[in-house]
Every structure is written in structure tokens, then in C-alpha cells.
C-alpha atoms as a PDB file:
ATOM      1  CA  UNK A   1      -6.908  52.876-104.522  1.00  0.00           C
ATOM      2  CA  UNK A   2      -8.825  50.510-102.272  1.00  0.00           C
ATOM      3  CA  UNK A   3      -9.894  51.498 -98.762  1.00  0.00           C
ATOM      4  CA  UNK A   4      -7.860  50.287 -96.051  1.00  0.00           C
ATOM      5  CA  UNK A   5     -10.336  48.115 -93.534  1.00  0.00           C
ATOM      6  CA  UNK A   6      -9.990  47.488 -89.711  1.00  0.00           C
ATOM      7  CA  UNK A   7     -11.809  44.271 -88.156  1.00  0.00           C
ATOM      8  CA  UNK A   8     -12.263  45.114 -84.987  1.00  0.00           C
ATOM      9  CA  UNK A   9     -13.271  41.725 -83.243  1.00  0.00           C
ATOM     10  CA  UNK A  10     -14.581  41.695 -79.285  1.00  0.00           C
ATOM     11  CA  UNK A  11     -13.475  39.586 -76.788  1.00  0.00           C
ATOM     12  CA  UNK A  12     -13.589  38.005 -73.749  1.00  0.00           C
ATOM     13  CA  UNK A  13     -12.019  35.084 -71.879  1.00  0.00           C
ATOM     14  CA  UNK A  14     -12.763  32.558 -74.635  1.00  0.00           C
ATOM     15  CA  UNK A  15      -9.252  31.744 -76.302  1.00  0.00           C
ATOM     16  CA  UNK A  16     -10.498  28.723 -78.130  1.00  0.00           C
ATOM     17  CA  UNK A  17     -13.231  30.279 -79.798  1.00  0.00           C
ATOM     18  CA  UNK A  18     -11.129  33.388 -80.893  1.00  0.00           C
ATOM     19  CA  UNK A  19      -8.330  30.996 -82.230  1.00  0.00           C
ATOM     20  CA  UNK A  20     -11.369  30.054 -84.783  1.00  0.00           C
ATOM     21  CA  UNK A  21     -12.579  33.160 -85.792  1.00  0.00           C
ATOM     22  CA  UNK A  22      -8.854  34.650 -86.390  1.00  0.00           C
ATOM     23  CA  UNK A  23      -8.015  31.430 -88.307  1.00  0.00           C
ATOM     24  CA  UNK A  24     -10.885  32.950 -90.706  1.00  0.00           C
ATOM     25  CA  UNK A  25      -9.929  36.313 -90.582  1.00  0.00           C
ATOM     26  CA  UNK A  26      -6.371  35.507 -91.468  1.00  0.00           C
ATOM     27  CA  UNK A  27      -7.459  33.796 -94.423  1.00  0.00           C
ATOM     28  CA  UNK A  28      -8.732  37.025 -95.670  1.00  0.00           C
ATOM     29  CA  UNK A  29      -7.837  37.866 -99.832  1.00  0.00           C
ATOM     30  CA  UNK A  30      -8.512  41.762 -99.001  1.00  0.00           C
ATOM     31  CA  UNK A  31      -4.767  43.181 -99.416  1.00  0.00           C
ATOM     32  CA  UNK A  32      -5.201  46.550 -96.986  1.00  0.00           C
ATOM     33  CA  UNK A  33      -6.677  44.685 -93.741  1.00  0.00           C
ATOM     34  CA  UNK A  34      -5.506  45.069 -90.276  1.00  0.00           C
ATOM     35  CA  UNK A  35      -7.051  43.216 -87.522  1.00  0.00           C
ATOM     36  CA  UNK A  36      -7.540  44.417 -83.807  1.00  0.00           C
ATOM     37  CA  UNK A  37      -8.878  42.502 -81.125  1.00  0.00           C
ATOM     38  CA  UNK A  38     -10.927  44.093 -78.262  1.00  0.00           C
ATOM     39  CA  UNK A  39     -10.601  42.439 -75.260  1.00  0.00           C
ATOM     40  CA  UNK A  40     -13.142  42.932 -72.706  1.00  0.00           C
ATOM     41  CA  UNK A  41     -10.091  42.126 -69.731  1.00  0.00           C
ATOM     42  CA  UNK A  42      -9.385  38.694 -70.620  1.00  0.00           C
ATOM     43  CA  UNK A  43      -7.064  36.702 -68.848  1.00  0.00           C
ATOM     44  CA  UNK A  44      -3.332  35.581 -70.180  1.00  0.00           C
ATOM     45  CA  UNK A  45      -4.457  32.727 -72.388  1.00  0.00           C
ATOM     46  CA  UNK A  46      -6.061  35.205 -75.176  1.00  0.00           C
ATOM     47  CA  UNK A  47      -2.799  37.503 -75.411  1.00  0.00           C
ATOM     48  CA  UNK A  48      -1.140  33.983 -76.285  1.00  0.00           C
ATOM     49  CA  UNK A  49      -4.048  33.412 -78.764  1.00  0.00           C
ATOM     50  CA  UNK A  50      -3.425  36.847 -80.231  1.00  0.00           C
ATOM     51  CA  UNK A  51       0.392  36.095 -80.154  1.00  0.00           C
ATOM     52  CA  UNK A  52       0.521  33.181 -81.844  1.00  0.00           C
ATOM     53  CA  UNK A  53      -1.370  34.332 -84.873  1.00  0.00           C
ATOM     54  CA  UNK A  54       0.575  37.601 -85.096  1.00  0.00           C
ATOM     55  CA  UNK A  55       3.512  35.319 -85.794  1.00  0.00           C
ATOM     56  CA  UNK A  56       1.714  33.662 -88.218  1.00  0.00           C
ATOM     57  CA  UNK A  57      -0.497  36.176 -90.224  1.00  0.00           C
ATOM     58  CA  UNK A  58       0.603  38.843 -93.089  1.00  0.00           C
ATOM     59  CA  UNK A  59      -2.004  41.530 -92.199  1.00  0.00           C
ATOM     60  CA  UNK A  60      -1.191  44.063 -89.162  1.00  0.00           C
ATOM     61  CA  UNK A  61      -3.207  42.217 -86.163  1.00  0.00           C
ATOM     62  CA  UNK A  62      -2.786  44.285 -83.006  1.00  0.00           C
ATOM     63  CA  UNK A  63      -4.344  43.651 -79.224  1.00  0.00           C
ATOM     64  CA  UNK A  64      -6.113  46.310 -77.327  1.00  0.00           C
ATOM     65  CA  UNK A  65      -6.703  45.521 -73.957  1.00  0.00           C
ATOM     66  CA  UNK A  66      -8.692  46.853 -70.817  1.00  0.00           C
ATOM     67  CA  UNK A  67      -9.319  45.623 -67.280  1.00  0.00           C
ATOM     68  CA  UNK A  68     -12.187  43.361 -66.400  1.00  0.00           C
ATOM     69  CA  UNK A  69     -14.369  45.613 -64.648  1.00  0.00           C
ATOM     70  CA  UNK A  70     -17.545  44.271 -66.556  1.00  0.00           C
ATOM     71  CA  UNK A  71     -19.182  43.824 -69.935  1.00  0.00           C
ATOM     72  CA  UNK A  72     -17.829  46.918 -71.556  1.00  0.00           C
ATOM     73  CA  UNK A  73     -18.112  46.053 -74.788  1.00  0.00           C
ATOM     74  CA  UNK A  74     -18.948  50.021 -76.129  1.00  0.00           C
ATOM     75  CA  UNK A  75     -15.745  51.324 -74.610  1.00  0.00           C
ATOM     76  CA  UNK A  76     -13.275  48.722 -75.939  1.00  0.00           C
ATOM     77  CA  UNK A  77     -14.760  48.999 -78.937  1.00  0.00           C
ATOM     78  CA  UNK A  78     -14.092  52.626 -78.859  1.00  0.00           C
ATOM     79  CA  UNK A  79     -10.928  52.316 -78.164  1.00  0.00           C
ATOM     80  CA  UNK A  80     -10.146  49.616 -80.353  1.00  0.00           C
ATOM     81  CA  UNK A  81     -11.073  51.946 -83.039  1.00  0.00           C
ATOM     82  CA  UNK A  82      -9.969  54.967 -81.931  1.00  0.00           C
ATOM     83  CA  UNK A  83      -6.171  52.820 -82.577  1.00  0.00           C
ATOM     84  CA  UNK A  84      -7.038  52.556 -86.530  1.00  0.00           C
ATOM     85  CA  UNK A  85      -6.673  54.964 -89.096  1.00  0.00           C
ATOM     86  CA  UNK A  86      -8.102  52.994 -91.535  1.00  0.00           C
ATOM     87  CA  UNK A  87     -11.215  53.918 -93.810  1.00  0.00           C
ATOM     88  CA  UNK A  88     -13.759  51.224 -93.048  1.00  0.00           C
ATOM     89  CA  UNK A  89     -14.317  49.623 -89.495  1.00  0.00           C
ATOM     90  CA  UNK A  90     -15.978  46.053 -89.517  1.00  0.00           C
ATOM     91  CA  UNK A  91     -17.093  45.309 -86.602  1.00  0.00           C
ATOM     92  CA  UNK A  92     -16.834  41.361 -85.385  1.00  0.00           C
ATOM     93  CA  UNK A  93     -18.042  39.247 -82.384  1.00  0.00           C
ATOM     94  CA  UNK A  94     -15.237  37.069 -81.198  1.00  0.00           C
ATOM     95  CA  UNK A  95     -17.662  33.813 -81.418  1.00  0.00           C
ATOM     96  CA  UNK A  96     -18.208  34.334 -84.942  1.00  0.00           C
ATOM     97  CA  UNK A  97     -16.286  32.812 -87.582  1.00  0.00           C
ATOM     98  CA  UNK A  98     -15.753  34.713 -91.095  1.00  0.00           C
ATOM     99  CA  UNK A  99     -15.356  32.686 -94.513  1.00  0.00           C
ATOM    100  CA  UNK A 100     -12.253  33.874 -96.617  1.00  0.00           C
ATOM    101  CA  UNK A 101     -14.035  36.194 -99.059  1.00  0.00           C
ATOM    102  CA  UNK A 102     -15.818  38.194 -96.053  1.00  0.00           C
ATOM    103  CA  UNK A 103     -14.086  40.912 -96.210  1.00  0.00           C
ATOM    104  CA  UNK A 104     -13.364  41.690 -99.373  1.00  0.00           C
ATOM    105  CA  UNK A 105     -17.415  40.881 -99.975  1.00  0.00           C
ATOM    106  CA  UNK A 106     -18.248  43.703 -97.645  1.00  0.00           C
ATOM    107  CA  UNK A 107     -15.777  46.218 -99.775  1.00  0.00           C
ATOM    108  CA  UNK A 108     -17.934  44.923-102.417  1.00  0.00           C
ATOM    109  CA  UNK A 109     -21.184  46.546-100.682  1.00  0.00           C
ATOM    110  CA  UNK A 110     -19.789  49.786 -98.887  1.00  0.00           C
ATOM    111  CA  UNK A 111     -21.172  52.967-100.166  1.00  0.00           C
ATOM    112  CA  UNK A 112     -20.875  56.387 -98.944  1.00  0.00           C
ATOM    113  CA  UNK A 113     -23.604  57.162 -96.399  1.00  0.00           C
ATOM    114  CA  UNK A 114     -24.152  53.597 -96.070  1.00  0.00           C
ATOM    115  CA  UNK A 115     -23.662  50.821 -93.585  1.00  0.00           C
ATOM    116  CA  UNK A 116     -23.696  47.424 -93.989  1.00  0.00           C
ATOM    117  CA  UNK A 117     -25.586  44.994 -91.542  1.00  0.00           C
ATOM    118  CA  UNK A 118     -24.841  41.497 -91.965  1.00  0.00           C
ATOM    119  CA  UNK A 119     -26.496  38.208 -90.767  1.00  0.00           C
ATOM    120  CA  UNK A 120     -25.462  34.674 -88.833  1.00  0.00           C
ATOM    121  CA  UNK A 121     -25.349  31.326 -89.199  1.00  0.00           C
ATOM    122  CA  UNK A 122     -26.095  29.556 -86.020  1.00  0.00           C
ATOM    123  CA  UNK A 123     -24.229  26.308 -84.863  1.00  0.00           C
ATOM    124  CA  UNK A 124     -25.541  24.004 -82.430  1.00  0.00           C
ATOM    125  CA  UNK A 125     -24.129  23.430 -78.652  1.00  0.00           C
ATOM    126  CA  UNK A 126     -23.095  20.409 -79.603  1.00  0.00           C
ATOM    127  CA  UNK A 127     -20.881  21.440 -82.820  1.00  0.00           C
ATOM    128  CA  UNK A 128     -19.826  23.965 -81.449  1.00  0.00           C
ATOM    129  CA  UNK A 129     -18.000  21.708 -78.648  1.00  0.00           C
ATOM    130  CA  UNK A 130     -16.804  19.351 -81.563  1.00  0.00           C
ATOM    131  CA  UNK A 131     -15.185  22.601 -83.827  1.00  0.00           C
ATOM    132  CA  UNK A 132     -13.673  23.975 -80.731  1.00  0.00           C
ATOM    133  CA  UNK A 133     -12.180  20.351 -79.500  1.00  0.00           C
ATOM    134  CA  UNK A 134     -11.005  19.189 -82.996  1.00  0.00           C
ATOM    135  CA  UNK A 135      -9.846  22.303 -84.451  1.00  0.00           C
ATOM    136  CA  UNK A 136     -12.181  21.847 -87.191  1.00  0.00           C
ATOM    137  CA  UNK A 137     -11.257  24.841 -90.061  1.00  0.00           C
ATOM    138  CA  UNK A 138     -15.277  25.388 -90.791  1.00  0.00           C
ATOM    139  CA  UNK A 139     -13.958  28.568 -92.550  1.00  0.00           C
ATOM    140  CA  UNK A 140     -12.736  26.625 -95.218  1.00  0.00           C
ATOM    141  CA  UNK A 141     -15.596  24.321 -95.842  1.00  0.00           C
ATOM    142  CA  UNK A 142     -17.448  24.134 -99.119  1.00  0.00           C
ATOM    143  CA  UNK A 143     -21.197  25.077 -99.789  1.00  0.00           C
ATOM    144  CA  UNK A 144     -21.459  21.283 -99.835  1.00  0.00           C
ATOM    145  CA  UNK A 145     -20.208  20.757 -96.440  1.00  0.00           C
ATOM    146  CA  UNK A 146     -22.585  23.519 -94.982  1.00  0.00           C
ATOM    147  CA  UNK A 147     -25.622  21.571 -97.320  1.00  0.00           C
ATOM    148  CA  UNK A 148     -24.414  18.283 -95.157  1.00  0.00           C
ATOM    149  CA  UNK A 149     -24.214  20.314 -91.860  1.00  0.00           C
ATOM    150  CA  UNK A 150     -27.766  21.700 -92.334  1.00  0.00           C
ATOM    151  CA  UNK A 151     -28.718  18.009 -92.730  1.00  0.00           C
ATOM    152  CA  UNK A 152     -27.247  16.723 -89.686  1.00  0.00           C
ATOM    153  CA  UNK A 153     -28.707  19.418 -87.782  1.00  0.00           C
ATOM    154  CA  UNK A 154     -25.479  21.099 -87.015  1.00  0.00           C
ATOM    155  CA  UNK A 155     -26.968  24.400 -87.784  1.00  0.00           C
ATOM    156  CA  UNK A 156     -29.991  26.694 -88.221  1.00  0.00           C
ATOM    157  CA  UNK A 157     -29.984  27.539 -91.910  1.00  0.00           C
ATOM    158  CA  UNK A 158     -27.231  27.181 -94.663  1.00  0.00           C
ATOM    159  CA  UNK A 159     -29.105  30.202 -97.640  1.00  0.00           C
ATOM    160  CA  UNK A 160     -27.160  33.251 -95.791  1.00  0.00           C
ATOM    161  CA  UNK A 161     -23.919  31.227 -97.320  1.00  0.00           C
ATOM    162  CA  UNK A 162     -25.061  31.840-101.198  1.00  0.00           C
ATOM    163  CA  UNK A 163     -24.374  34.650-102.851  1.00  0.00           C
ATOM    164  CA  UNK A 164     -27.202  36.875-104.544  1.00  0.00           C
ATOM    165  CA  UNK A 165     -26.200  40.085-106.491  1.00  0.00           C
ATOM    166  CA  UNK A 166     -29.717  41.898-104.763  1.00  0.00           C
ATOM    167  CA  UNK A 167     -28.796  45.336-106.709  1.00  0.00           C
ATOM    168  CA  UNK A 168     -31.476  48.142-104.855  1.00  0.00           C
ATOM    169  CA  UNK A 169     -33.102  45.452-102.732  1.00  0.00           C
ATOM    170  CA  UNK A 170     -29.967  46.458 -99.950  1.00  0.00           C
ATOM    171  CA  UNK A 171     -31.707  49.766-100.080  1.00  0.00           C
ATOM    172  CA  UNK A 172     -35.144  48.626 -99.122  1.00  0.00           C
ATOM    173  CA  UNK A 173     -35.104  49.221 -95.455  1.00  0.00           C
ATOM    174  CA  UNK A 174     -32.777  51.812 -95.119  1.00  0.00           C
ATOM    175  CA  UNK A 175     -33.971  53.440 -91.696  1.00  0.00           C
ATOM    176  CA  UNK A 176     -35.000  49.978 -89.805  1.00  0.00           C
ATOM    177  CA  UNK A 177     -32.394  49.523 -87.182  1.00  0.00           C
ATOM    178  CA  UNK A 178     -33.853  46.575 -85.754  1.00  0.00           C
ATOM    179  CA  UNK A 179     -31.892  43.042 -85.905  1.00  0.00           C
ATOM    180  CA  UNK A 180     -28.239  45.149 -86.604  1.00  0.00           C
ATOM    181  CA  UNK A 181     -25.844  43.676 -84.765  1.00  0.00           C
ATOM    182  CA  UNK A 182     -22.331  44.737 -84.175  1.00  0.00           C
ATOM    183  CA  UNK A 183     -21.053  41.300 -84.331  1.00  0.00           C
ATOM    184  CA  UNK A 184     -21.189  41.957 -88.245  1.00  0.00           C
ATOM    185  CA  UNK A 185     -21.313  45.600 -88.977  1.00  0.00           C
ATOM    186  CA  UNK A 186     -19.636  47.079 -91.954  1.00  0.00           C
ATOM    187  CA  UNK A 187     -19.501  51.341 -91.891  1.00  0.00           C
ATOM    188  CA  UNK A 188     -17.216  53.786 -92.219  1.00  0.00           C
ATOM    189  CA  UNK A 189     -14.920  55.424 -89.917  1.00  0.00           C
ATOM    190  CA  UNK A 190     -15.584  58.823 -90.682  1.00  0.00           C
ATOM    191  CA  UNK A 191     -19.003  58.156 -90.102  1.00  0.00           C
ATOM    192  CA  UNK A 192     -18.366  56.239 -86.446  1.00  0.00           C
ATOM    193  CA  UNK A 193     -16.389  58.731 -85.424  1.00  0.00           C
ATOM    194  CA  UNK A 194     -19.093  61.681 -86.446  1.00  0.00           C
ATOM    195  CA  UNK A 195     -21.941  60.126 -83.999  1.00  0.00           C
ATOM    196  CA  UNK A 196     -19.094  59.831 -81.005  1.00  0.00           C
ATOM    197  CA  UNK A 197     -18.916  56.204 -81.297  1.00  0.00           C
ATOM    198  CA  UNK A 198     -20.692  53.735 -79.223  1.00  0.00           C
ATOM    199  CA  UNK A 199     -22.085  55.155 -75.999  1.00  0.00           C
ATOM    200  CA  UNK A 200     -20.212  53.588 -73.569  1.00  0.00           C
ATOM    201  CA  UNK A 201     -22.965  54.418 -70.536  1.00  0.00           C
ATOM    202  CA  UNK A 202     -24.284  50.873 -71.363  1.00  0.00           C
ATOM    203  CA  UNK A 203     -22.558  48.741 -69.546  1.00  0.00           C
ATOM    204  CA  UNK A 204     -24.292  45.166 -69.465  1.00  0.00           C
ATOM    205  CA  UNK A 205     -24.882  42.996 -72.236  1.00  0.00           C
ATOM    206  CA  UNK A 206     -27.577  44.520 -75.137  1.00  0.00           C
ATOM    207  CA  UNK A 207     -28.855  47.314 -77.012  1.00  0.00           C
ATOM    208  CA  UNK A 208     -25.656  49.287 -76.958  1.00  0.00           C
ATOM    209  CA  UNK A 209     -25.445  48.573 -80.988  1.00  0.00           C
ATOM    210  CA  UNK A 210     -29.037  49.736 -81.409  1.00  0.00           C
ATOM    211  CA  UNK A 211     -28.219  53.259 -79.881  1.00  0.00           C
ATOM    212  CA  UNK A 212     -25.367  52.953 -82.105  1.00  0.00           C
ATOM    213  CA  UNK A 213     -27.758  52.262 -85.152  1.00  0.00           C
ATOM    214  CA  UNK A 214     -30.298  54.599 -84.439  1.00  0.00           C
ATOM    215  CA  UNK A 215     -27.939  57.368 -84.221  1.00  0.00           C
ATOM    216  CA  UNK A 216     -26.313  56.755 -87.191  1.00  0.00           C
ATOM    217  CA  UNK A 217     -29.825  56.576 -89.282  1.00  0.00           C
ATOM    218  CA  UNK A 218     -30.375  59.752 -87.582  1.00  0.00           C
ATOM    219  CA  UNK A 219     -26.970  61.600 -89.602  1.00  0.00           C
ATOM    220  CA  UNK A 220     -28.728  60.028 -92.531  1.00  0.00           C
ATOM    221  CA  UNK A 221     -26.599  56.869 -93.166  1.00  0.00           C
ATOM    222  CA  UNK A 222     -28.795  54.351 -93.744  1.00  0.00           C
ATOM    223  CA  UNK A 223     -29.026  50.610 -93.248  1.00  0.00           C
ATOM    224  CA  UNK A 224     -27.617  48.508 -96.408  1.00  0.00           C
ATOM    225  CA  UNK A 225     -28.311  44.376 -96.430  1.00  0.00           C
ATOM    226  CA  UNK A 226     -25.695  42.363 -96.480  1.00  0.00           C
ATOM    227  CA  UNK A 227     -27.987  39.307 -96.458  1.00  0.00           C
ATOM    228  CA  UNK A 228     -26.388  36.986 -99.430  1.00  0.00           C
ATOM    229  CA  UNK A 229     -23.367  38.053 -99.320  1.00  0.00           C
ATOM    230  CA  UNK A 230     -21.739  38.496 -96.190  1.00  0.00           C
ATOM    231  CA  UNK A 231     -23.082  35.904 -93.185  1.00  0.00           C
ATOM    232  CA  UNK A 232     -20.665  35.225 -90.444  1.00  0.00           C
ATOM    233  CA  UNK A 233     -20.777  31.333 -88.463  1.00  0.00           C
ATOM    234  CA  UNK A 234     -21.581  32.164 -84.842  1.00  0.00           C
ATOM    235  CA  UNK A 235     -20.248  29.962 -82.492  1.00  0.00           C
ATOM    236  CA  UNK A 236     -22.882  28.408 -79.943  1.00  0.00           C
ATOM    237  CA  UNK A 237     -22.945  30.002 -76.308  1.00  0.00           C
ATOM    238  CA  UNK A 238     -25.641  30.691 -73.800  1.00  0.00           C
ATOM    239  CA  UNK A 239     -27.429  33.766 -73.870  1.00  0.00           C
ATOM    240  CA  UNK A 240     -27.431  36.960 -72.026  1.00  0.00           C
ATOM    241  CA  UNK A 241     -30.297  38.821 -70.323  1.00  0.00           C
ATOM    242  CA  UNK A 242     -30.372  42.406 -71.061  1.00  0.00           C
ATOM    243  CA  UNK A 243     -30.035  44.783 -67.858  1.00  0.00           C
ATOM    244  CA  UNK A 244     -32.978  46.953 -67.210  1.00  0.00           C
ATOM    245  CA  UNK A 245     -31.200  49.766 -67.047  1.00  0.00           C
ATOM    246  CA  UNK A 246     -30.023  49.555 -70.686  1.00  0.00           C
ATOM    247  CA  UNK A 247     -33.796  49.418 -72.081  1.00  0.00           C
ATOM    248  CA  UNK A 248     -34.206  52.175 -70.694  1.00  0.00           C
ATOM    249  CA  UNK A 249     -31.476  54.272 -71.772  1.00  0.00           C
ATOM    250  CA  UNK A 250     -32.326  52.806 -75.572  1.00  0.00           C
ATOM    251  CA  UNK A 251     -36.018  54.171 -74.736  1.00  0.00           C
ATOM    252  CA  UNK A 252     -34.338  57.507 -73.798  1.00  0.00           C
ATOM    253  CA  UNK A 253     -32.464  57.746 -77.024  1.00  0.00           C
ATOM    254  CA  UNK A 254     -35.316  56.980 -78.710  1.00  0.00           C
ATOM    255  CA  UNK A 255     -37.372  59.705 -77.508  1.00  0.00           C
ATOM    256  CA  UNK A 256     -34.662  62.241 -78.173  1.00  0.00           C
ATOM    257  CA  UNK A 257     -33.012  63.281 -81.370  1.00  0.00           C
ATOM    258  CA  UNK A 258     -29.405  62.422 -79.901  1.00  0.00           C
ATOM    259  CA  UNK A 259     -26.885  61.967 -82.656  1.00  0.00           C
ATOM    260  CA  UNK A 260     -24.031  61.752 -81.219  1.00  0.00           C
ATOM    261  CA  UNK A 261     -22.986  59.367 -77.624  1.00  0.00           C
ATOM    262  CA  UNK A 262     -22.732  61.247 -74.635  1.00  0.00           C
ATOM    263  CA  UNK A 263     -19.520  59.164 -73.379  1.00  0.00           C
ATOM    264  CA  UNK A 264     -17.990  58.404 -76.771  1.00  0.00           C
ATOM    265  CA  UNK A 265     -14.759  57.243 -78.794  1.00  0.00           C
ATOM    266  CA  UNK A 266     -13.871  60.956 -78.560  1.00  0.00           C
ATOM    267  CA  UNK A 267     -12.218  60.459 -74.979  1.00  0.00           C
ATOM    268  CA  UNK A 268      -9.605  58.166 -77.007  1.00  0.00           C
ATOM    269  CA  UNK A 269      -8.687  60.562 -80.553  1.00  0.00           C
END
């Protein structure tokens, strides 16, 4: 039997960019999906989001919610996840938009003791405020289209969209946890839950997926590429600074041998 999968995609207080990427989640193939947004505290607009595609999508889509007190991303993603008993957690940013084979293409790549980092494709400000305005279903374009995009300078790269079967070059950098992001991580549940989650003592934007990462190469599951095969389009939006007091707590994990988070999903099971 196939696994059952959970996208668990984070969110906060921008409707019009999560209408996007659930318009490409919903166009998934995979037959066991369920979707669950985590919502940092957003306001009422992204419940209405959430509502309307629940009356329009076959797979289970379900809205976990928490009060704004913050970027908390670690603890509603904990919490999201702690809601799912399915096998294989994907984990999503809510400004990045998924093409329809994604997740069925990271089934494709999950292996036991194994998780899968993916890579981006970045849009400009400018299309990104044209996609957003005009609706425009970018999840459905053609390799063509992207080609054309590239050309007009409406993104950073168009390669991450081809698909390369790279056999043991996934392997090749199995304990390197730097560049994994959690808006496009692939692992399984079993093996979130045995490291405790994310550690939700980083509160701030950055480096809570790192500690995540690290900790899981530490259990010995190691890093798999998903370069060529599973790219997400991220939405354009200005960047955070990282608090100081999050470097340092990933320079404290670092110097320990820490497997599992201190504050972890296990509040919520």
C-alpha cells in the first residue's frame, strides 16, 4: 500500500499568497494526501482562504490555528503535526507554490532513514505582485512557460523544474545540513516525532529548521537531494533578520550531542 502523506504548509496573514500555493497543492495526483495549514495567528481572511478550498478540494485539508503571539513557526508546526497520523510529513512554506506532480515526486524519493531536502525557484517582486493580482495558475504552466519566464527575468533559474533520475548522487551529502529548509522538507513521521519535533525555544525567524536538521543527522537519518525532482516556486517577499538569540541557541546545539528538542511536539501527542 502507499504511505499516507501530510503537507503541512505555514502560515501567516498572507491569504492571497496561500490561495496560490493550495491551488497547487490541490492539484496533487497522490491519492492518500491530506493537507493542514499552520497558521502562525492569522487574522479572519485566511480561515476564509482555507474554507473556500475545503469546499472545493477531494483530499482531507484541515486548519490548525494558534494566537499571534509572534513568529512561532516550530510550535505550530508541532502541532500541526502532532494532528496527522499519516506516514510521511512534507513540510511547506505558505509562499511557495507546488507543481501537480510534487508530491507524488517526493513518494518517489522517500527511503527509510532518509529525508528529503528540496530546492526553490525564486520569483521576482514584481511577478510576484502580477501572480497574486491576476490569479495567474503558475502551477500549471509548462516547462516552456518557465523557459519564457527565465527570459523575461521573472525568475532566478528555471533547471530545478527538469527532472533528472540522479540514482546515488541523492546520497552524496548525506550529513550536510546546511541550505535544508523546512519550506520543502520531505521525512517521515516516525522519525519527526523520535527527535521531539522542532524545538519550539526559537522563537524569531531562522535556524529553527537547522536544529531540526542537525538533530535528525544525529539519529542517523541522513540528508537525501531532491534537486531535479522536487523544486517548489517561492513567492517574492522581503526578508527576515535572524534574532541573535537564535544563533546562539543553533551554536549551543551544535556543541552538544542533543537529539531530541527540549520543548518539542511531545507536549501535543
Amino acid at each position: 500500500m502507499l504511505p499516507s502523506v501530510c503537507v503541512v504548509v505555514t502560515t501567516y496573514n498572507w491569504p492571497e499568497a496561500l490561495d496560490r500555493v493550495l491551488g497547487g497543492l490541490c492539484t496533487q495526483r497522490y491519492p492518500r494526501l491530506e493537507i493542514i495549514v499552520a497558521d502562525d495567528g492569522s487574522k479572519e481572511q485566511t480561515a476564509k482562504v482555507v474554507a473556500r478550498w475545503q469546499a472545493r478540494t477531494k483530499h482531507p485539508l484541515k486548519h490548525c490555528w494558534q494566537p499571534d503571539k509572534g513568529f512561532r513557526a516550530a510550535m505550530i508546526r508541532n502541532k500541526a503535526a502532532a494532528m496527522t497520523q499519516q506516514d510521511y510529513l512534507i513540510f511547506l512554506d505558505g509562499d511557495c507554490v507546488v507543481l501537480p506532480g510534487f508530491v507524488e515526486n517526493h513518494l518517489r524519493l522517500a527511503k527509510k532513514n532518509w529525508f528529503v531536502a528540496g530546492n526553490r525557484i525564486l520569483l521576482t517582486a514584481a511577478f510576484t505582485e502580477k501572480v497574486l493580482a491576476q490569479n495567474v495558475a503558475i502551477e500549471q504552466w509548462s516547462l516552456g512557460q518557465w523557459l519564457a519566464a527565465r527570459w523575461q527575468r521573472y525568475c532566478n533559474r528555471w533547471f530545478p523544474l527538469v527532472h533528472l533520475p540522479l540514482g546515488p548522487l541523492r546520497q552524496i551529502m548525506p550529513y550536510r545540513w546546511q541550505g535544508v529548509k523546512t519550506c520543502n522538507l520531505g521525512l517521515w513521521r516516525e522519525d519527526f516525532v523520535r527527535v521531539n519535533g522542532l524545538d519550539e525555544q526559537y522563537v524569531g525567524w531562522g535556524f529553527e529548521d537547522s536544529d531540526l536538521v542537525i538533530r535528525l543527522q544525529r539519529a542517523k537519518i541522513g540528508r537525501l537531494l531532491g534537486k531535479q525532482a522536487v523544486a517548489v516556486i517561492h513567492l517574492w517577499h522581503p526578508c527576515a533578520q535572524t534574532g541573535k538569540e537564535n544563533i546562539k541557541r543553533l551554536q549551543q546545539t551544535m556543541q552538544k550531542n542533543t537529539i531530541k528538542a527540549e520543548k518539542g511536539i511531545d507536549q501535543y501527542l
